[in-house]
N, C-alpha and C. Protein backbone atom coordinates (compact mmCIF):
# COMPACT_ATOMS: atom_id res chain seq x y z
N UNK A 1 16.30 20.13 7.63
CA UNK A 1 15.76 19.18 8.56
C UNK A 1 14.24 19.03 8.41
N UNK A 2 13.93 19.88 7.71
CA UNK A 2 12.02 20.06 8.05
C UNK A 2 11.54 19.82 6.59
N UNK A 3 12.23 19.35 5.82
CA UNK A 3 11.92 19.19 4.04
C UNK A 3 11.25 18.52 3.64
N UNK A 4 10.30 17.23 5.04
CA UNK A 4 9.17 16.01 4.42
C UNK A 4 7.99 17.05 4.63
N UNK A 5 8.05 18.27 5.65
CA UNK A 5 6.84 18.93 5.58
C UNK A 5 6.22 19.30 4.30
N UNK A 6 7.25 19.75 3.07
CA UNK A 6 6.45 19.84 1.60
C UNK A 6 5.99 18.24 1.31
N UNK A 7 6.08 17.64 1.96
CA UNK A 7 5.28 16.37 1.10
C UNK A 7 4.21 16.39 1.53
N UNK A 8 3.67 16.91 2.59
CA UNK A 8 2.06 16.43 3.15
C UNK A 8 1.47 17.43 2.14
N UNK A 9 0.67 16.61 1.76
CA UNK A 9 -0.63 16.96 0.70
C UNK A 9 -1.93 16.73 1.27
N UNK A 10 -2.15 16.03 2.87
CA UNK A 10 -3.68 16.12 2.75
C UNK A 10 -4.11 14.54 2.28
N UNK A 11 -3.71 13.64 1.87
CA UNK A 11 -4.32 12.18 0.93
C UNK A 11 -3.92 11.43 2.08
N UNK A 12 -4.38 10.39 2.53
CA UNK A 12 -4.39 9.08 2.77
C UNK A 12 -5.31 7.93 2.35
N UNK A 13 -4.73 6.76 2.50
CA UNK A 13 -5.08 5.68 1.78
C UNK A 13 -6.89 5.16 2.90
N UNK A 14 -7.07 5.53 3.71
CA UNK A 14 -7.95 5.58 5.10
C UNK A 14 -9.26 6.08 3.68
N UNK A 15 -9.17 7.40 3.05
CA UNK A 15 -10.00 8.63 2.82
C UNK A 15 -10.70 7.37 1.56
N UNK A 16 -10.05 6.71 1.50
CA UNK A 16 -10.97 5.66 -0.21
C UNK A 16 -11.26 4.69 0.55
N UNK A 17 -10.74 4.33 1.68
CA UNK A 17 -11.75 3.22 2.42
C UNK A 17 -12.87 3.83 2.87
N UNK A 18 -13.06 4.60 3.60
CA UNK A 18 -14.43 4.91 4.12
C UNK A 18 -14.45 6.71 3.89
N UNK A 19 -14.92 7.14 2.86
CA UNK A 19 -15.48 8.48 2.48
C UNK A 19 -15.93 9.23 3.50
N UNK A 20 -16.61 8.87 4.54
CA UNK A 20 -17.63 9.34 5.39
C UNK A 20 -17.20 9.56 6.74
N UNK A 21 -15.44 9.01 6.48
CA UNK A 21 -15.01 8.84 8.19
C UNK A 21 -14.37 10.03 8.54
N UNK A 22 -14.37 11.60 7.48
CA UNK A 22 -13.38 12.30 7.69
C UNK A 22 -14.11 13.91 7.30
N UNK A 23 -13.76 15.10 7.52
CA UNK A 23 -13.87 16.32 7.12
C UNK A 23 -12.80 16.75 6.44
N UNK A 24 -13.17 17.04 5.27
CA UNK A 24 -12.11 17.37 3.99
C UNK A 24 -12.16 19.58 4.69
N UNK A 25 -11.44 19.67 4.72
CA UNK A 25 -11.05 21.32 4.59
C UNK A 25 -9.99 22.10 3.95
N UNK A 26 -10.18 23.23 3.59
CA UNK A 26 -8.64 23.73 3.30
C UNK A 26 -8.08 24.68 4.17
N UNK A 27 -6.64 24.42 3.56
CA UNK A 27 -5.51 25.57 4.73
C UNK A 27 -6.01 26.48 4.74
N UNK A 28 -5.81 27.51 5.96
CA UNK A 28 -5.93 29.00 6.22
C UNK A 28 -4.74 29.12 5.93
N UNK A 29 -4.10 30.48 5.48
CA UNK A 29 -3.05 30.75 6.17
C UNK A 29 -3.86 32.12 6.85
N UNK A 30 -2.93 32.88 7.64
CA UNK A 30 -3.29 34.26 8.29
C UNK A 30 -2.34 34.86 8.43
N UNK A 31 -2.27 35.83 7.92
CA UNK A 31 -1.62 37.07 8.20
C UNK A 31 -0.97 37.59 9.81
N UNK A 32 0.40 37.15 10.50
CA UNK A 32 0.71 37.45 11.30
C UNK A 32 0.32 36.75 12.34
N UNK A 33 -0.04 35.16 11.94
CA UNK A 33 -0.58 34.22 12.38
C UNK A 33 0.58 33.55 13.14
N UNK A 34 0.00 32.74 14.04
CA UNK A 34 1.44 31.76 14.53
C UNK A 34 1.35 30.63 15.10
N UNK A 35 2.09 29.69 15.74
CA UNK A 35 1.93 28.52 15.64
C UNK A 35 1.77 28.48 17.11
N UNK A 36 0.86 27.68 17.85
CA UNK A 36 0.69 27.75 18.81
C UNK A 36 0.72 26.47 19.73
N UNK A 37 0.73 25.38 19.08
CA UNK A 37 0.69 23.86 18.97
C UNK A 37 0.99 23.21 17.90
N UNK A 38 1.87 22.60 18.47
CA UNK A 38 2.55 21.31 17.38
C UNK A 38 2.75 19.87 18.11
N UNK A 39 1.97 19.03 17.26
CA UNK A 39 1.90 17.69 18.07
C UNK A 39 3.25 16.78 17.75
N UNK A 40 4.48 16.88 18.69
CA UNK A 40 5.30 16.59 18.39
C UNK A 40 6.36 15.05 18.29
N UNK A 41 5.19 14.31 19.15
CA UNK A 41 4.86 12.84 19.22
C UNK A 41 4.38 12.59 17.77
N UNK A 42 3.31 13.06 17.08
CA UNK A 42 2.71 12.40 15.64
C UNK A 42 3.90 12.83 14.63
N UNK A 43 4.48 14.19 14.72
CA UNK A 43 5.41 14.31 13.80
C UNK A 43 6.96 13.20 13.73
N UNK A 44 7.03 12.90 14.97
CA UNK A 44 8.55 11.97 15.09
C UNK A 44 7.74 10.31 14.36
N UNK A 45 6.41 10.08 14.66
CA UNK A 45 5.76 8.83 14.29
C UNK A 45 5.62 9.11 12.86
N UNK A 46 5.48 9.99 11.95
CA UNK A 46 4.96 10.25 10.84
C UNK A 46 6.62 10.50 10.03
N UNK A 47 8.01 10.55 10.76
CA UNK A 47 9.00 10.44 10.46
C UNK A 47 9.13 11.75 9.74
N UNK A 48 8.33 12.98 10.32
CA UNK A 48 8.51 14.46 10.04
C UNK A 48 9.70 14.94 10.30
N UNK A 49 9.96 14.62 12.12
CA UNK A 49 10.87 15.39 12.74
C UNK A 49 11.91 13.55 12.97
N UNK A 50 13.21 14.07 13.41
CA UNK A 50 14.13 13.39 13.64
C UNK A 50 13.40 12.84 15.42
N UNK A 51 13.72 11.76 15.77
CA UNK A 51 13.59 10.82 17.42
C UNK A 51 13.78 11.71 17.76
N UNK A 52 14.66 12.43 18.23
CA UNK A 52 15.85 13.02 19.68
C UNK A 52 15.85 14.30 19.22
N UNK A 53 14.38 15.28 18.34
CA UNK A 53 13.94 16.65 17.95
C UNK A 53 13.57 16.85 19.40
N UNK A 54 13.85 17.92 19.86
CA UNK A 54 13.30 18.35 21.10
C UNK A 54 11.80 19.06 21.24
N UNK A 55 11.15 18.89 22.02
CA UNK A 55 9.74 19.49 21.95
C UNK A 55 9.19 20.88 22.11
N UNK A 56 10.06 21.51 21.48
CA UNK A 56 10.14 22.93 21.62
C UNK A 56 10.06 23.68 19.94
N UNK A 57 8.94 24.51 19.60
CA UNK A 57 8.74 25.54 18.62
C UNK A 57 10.03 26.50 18.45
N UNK A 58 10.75 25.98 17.53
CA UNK A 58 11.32 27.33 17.15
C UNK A 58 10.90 27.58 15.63
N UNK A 59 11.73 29.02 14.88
CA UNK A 59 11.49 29.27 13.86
C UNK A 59 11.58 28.76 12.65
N UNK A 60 12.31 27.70 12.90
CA UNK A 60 12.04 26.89 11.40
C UNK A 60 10.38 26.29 11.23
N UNK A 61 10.13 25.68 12.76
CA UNK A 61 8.75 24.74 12.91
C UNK A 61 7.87 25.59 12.47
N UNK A 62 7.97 26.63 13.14
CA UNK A 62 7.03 27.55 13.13
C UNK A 62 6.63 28.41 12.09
N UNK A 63 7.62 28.60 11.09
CA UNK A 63 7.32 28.76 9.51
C UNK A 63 6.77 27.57 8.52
């Protein structure tokens, strides 16, 4: 269910229109780290998660 998450790379088409409109960074990961927020409105709009995903972290999200 969660398999478009390997597609985000970070690129949009926005970043060659205007260079200056954004902060480029890289991932952390952390050690024993965890997920504490997930915006779960942008993920159903970004066609991450399925409509009718419920708004609740479990362990798949959260890996």
């Amino acid at each position: 269910m969660y398999e478009k998450f390997k597609e985000l790379n970070g690129t949009h088409p926005w970043r060659d229109v205007t260079p200056d409109s954004y902060v480029d960074y890289q991932v952390r990961y952390r050690r024993k780290g965890r997920v504490l927020y997930f915006n779960f409105p942008l993920a159903k709009e970004l066609e991450l998660i399925p409509g009718d995903h419920p708004p609740t972290i479990n362990k798949e999200v959260a890996d």
